[in-house]
Each structure stands twice: as structure tokens, then as C-alpha cells.
C-alpha atoms as a PDB file:
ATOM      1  CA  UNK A   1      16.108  -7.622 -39.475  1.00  0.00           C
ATOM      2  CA  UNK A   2      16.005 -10.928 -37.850  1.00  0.00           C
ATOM      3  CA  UNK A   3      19.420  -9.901 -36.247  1.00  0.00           C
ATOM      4  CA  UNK A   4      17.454  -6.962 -34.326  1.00  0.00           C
ATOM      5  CA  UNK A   5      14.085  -9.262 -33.448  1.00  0.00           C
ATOM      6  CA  UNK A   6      17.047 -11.737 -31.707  1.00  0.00           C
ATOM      7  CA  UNK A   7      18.268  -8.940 -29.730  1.00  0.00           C
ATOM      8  CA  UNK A   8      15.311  -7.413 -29.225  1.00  0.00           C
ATOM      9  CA  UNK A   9      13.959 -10.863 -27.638  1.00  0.00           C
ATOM     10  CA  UNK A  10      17.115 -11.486 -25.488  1.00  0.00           C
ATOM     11  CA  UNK A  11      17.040  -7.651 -23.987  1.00  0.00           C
ATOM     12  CA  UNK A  12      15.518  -8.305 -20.676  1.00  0.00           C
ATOM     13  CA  UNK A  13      16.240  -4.240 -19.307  1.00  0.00           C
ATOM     14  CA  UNK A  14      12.782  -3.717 -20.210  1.00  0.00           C
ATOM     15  CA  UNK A  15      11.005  -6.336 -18.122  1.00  0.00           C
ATOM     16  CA  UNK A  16      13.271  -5.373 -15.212  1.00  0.00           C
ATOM     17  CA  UNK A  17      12.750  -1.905 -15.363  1.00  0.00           C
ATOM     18  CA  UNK A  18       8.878  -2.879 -15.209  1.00  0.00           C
ATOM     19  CA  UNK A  19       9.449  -5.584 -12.220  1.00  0.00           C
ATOM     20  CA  UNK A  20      10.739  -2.394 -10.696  1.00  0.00           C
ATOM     21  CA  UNK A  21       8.224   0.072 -11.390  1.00  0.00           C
ATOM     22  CA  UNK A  22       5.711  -2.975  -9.566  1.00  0.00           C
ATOM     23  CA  UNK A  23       8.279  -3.375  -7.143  1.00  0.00           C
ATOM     24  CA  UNK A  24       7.700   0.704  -6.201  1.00  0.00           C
ATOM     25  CA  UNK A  25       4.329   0.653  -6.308  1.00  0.00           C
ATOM     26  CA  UNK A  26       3.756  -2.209  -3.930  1.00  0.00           C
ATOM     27  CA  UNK A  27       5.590  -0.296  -1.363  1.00  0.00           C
ATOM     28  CA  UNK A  28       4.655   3.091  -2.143  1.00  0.00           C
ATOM     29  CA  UNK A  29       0.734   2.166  -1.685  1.00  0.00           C
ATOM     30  CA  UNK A  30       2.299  -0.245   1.552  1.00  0.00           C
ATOM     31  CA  UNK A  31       3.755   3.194   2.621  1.00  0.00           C
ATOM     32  CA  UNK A  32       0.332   5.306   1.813  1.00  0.00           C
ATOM     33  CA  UNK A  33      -1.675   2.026   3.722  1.00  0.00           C
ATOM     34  CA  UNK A  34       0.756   2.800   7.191  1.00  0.00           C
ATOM     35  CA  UNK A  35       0.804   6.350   7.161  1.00  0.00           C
ATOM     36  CA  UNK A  36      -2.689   6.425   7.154  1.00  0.00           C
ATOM     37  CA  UNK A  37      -3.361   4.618   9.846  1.00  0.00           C
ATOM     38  CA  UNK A  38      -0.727   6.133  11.866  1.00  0.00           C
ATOM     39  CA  UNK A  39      -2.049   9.508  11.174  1.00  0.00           C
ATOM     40  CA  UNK A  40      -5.257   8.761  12.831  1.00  0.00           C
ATOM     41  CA  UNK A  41      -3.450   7.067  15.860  1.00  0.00           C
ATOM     42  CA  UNK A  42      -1.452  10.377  15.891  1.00  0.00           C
ATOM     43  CA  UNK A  43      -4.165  12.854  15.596  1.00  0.00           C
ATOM     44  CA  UNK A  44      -6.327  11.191  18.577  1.00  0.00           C
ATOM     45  CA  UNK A  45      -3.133  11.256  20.661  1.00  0.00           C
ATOM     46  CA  UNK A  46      -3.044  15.293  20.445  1.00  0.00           C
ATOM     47  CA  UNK A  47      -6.227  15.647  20.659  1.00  0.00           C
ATOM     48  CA  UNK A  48      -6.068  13.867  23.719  1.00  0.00           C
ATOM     49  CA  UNK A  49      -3.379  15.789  25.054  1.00  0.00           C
ATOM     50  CA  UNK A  50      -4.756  18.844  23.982  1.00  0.00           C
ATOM     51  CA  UNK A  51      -8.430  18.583  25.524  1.00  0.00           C
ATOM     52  CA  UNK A  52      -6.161  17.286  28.770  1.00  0.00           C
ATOM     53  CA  UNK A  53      -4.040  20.933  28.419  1.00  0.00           C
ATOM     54  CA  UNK A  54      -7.178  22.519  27.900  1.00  0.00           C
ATOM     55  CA  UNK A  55      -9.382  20.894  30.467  1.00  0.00           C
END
């Protein structure tokens, strides 16, 4: 037993897998945060073209 609680404390794929899982959802949210705003920019721009068509 205190052969697998050694291990088990020197096993570090656990606590990387988890820095990556944070790592992901920093950028995913980054990602959500940019396409956001660039889907406003983008709608305004055809609207603008299209009331320019249009008109």
C-alpha cells in the first residue's frame, strides 16, 4: 500500500492533463470573447453595404 500512495504522489499526468483542460478553456472563452466582437463589426459592415445596394 504505501508502494501505490508513492506512485500515486509522484504521477504528475493528472495535474497536466488539468493544466491543459485550463489551458483550453482560457483560449476557448479568448476565442468566444473575439468572435463576438467581430461578429458585430461584421454584421454592421453588411448592413451597410446592403442599405447602400438597396438605397
Amino acid at each position: 500500500m504505501t508502494k501505490f500512495v508513492k506512485h500515486f504522489a509522484k504521477n504528475e499526468s493528472g495535474a497536466t492533463a488539468i493544466e491543459y483542460g485550463l489551458i483550453a478553456a482560457g483560449i476557448s472563452v479568448a476565442i468566444v470573447g473575439i468572435v463576438g466582437t467581430l461578429g458585430d463589426n461584421i454584421l454592421a459592415a453588411f448592413t451597410t453595404v446592403s442599405n447602400g445596394i438597396a438605397g
